[in-house]
Protein backbone atom coordinates (compact mmCIF):
# COMPACT_ATOMS: atom_id res chain seq x y z
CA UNK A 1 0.00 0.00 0.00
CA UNK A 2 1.37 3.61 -0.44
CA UNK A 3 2.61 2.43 -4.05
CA UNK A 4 2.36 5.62 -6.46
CA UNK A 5 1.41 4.95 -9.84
CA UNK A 6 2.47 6.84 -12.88
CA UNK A 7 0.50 7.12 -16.08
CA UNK A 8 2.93 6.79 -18.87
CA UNK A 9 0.97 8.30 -22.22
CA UNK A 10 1.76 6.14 -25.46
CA UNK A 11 3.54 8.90 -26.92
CA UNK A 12 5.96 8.71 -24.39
CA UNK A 13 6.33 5.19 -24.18
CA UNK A 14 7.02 5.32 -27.88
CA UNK A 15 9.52 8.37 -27.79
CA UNK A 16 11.81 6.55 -24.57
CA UNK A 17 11.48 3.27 -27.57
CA UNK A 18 12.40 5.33 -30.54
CA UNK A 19 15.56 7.05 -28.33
CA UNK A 20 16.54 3.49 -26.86
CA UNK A 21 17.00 2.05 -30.61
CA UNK A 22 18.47 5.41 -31.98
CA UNK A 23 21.22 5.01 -28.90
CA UNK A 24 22.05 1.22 -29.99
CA UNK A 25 22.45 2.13 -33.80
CA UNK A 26 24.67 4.63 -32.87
CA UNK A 27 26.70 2.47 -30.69
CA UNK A 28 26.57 -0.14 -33.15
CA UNK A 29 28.26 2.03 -35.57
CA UNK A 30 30.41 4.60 -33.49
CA UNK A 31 31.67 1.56 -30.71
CA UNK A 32 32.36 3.68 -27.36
CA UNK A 33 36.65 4.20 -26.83
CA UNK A 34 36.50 2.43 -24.05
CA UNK A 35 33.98 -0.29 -23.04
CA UNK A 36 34.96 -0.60 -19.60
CA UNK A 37 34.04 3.02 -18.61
CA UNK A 38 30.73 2.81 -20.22
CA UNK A 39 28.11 3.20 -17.87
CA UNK A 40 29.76 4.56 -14.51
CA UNK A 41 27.53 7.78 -14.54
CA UNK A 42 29.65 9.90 -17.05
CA UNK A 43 27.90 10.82 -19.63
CA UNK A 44 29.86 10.15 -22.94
CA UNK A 45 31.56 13.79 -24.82
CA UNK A 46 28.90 14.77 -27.45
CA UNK A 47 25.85 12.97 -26.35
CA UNK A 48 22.77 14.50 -23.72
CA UNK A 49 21.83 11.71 -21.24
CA UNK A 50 18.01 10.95 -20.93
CA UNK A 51 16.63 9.09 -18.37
CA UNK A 52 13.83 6.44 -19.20
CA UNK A 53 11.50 8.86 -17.58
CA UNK A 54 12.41 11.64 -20.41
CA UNK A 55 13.57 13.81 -17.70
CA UNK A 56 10.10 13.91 -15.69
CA UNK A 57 11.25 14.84 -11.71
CA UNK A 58 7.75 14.36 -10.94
């Protein structure tokens, strides 16, 4: 009990989609330097991190 809910709209559930397979093209053809300091929090030079929740601090 006390569990919050969060409508997610289909738009939005589509745009976090289209970003996710945008990201892993772009991987796929520009491989990051260094694969072992991939995801420790730094965001890599030239790219904007978005979180799953497209920002949302609500």
């Amino acid at each position: 009990m006390g569990e919050v809910i969060r409508f997610v709209s289909k738009s939005e559930r589509e745009r976090a989609r289209l970003i996710a397979e945008a990201r892993a093209i772009y991987d796929s053809i520009f491989p990051p330097a260094d694969p072992a300091s991939e995801g420790q929090g730094k965001p890599t030079a030239g790219r904007t991190f978005v979180s799953r929740d497209g920002g949302n601090l609500s």
